[in-house]
Protein backbone atom coordinates (compact mmCIF):
# COMPACT_ATOMS: atom_id res chain seq x y z
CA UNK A 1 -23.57 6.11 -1.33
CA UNK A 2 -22.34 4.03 1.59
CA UNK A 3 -20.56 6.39 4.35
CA UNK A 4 -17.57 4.52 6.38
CA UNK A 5 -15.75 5.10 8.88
CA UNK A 6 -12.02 6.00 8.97
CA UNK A 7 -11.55 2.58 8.59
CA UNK A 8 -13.27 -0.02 6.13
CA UNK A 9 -15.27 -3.15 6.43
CA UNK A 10 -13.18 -6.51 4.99
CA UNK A 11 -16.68 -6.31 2.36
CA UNK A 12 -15.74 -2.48 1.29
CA UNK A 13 -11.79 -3.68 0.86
CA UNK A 14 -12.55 -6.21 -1.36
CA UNK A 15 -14.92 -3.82 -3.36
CA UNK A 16 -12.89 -1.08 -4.03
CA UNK A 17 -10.09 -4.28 -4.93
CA UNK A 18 -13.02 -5.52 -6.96
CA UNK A 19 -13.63 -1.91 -8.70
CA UNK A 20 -9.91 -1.28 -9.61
CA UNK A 21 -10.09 -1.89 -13.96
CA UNK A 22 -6.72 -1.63 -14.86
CA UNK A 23 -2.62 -2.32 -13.81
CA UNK A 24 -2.33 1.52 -12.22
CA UNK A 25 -5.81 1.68 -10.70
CA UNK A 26 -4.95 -1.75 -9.15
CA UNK A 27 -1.37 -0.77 -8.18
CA UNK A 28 -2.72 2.44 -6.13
CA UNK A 29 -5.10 0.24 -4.40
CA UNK A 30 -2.64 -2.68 -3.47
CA UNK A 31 -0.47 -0.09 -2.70
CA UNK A 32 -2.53 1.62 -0.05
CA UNK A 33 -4.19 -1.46 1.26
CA UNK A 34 -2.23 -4.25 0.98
CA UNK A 35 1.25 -2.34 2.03
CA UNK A 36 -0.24 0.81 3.45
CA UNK A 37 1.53 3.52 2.00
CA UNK A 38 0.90 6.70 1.87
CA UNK A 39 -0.66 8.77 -1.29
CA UNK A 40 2.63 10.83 -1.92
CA UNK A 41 4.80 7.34 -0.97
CA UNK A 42 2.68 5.43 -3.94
CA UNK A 43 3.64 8.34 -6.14
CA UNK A 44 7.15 8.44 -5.41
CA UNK A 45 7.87 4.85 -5.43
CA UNK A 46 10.79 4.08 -7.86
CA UNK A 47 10.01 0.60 -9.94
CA UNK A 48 12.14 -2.01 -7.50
CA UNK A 49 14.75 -4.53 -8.77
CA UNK A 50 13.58 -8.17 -9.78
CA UNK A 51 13.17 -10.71 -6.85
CA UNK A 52 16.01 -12.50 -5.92
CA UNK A 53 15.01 -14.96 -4.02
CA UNK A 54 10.74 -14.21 -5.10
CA UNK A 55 9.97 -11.88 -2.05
CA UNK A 56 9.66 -8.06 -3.32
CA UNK A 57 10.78 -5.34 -1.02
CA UNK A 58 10.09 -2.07 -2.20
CA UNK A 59 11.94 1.27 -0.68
CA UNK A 60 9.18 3.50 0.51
CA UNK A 61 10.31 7.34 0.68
CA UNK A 62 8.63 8.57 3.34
CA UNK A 63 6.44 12.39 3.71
CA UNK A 64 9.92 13.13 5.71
CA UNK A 65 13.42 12.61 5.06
CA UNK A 66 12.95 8.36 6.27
CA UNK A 67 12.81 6.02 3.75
CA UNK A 68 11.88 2.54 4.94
CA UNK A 69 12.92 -0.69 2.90
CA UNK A 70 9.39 -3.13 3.50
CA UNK A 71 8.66 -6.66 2.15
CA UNK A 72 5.33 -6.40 0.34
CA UNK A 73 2.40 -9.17 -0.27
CA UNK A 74 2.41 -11.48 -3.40
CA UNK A 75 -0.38 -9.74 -4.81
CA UNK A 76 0.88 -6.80 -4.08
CA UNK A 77 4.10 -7.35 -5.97
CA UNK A 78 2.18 -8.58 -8.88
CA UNK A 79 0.42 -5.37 -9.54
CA UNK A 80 3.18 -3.32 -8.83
CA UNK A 81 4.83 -6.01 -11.44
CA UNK A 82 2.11 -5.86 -14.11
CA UNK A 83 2.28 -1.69 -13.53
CA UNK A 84 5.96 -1.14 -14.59
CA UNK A 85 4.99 -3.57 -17.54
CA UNK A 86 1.94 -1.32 -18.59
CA UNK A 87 4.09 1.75 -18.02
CA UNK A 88 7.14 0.54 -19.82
CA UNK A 89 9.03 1.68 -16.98
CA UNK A 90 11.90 0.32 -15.57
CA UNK A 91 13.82 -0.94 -12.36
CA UNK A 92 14.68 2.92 -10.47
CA UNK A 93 12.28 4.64 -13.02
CA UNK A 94 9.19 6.01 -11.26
CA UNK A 95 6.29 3.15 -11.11
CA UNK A 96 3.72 6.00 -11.83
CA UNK A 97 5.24 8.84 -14.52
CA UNK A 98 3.37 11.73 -14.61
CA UNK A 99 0.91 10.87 -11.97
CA UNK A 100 -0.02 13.62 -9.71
CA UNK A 101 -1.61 13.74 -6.55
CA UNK A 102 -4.76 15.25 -7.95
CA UNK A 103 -4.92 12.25 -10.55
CA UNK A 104 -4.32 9.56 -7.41
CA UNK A 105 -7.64 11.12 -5.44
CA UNK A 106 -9.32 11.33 -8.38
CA UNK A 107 -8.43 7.86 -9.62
CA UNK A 108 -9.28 6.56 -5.90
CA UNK A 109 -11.93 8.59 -4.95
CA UNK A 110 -13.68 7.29 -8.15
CA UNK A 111 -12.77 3.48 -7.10
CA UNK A 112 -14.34 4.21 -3.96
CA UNK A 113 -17.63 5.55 -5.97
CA UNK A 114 -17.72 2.75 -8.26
CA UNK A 115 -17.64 0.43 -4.88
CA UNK A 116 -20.81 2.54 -3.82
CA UNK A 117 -18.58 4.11 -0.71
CA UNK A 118 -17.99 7.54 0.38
CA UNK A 119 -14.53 7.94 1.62
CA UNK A 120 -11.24 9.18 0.94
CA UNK A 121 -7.87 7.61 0.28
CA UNK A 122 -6.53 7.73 3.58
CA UNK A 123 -9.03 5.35 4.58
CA UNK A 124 -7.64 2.81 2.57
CA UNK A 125 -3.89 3.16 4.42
CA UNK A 126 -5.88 3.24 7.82
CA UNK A 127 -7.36 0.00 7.05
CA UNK A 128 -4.17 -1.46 6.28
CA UNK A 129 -2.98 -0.50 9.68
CA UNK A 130 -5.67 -1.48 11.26
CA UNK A 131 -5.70 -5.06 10.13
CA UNK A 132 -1.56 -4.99 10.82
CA UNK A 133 -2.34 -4.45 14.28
CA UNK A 134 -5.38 -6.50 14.94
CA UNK A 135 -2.68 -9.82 14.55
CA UNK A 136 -1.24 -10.63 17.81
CA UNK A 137 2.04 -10.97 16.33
CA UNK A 138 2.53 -7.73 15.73
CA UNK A 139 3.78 -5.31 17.98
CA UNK A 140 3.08 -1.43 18.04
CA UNK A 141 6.60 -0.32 17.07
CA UNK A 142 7.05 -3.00 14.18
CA UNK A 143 3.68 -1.40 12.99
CA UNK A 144 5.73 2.37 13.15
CA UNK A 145 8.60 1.50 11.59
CA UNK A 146 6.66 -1.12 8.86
CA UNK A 147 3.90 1.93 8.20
CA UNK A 148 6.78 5.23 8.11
CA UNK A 149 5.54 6.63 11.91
CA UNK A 150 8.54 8.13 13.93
CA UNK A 151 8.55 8.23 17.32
CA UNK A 152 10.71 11.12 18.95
CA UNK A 153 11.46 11.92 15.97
CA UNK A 154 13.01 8.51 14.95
CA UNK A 155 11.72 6.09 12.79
CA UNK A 156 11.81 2.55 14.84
CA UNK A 157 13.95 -0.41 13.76
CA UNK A 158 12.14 -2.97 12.35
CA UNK A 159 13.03 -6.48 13.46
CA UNK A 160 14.34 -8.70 10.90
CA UNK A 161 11.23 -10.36 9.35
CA UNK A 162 8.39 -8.72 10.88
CA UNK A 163 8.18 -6.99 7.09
CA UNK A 164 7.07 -9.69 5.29
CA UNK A 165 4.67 -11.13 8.98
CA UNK A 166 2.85 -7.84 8.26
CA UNK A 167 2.84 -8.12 4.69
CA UNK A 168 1.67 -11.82 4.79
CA UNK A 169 -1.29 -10.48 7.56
CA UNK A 170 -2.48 -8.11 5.19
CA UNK A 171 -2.42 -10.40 2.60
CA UNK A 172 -4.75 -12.71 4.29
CA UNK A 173 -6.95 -10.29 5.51
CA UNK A 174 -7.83 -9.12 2.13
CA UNK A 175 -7.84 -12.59 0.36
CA UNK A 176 -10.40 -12.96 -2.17
């Protein structure tokens, strides 16, 4: 096996993308990479409402008592989409019943395996963050408030549309 770094190559994204098999495998992986959430985040995610106007936000409860409301890439949306459909879950339902933590790392740790790399699921969030702030457009506290960090204690205000700039960035960075 491949060891990485805390954060991976654009080649070992698109693998462990490339080694996710079915709608929840590929939801956990969009979900950490392409919107950078965190492991208990992805698990607590509620299935959102429909898309108004065809941009999905999803409400991402944070580790602490923040939720954050974030626009999330097309693809992104799609698996989270084609989830709820496998699940027969519904809009406020959770997106992942009766997934545990344990069954997330396993379920990622073994995506990572399959894509010949040794790392852990955190990786996959830093990578996401990574690639949010390697844009120029983005600016370090858009980055805090669009990835759940608090500063002071606070969670930042995100400015009106910088959601869906990061969400289209780490769209394109993972493009296949």
């Amino acid at each position: 096996m491949l060891e990485t770094s805390d954060v991976l190559a654009p080649p070992q994204a698109h693998a462990v993308l490339a080694a996710a098999q079915d709608p929840e495998e590929t939801a956990f992986v969009e979900l950490l990479l392409r919107a950078g959430l965190r492991g208990r985040e992805v698990l607590d995610l509620a299935v959102p409402e429909p898309p108004v106007d065809g941009a999905l936000t999803l409400i991402a409860p944070s580790f602490r008592r923040y939720e954050r409301t974030i626009a999330i890439a097309p693809t992104t949306a799609r698996a989270v989409h084609a989830q709820a459909q496998a699940a027969g879950v519904r809009p406020g339902e959770p997106l992942f019943p009766g997934c545990g933590e344990i069954r997330l790392v396993q379920r990622v740790h073994g995506l990572c395996a399959d894509a010949d790399l040794h790392t852990d699921l955190a990786a996959l969030r830093r990578t996401a963050i990574s690639s949010a702030l390697d844009d120029e457009a983005t600016l370090l506290s858009d980055a805090q408030a669009y990835f759940g960090f608090t500063v002071d204690g606070m969670l930042p205000s995100l400015r009106p549309g910088v959601d869906v700039l990061i969400a289209g960035v780490l769209e394109q960075a993972y493009h296949s």
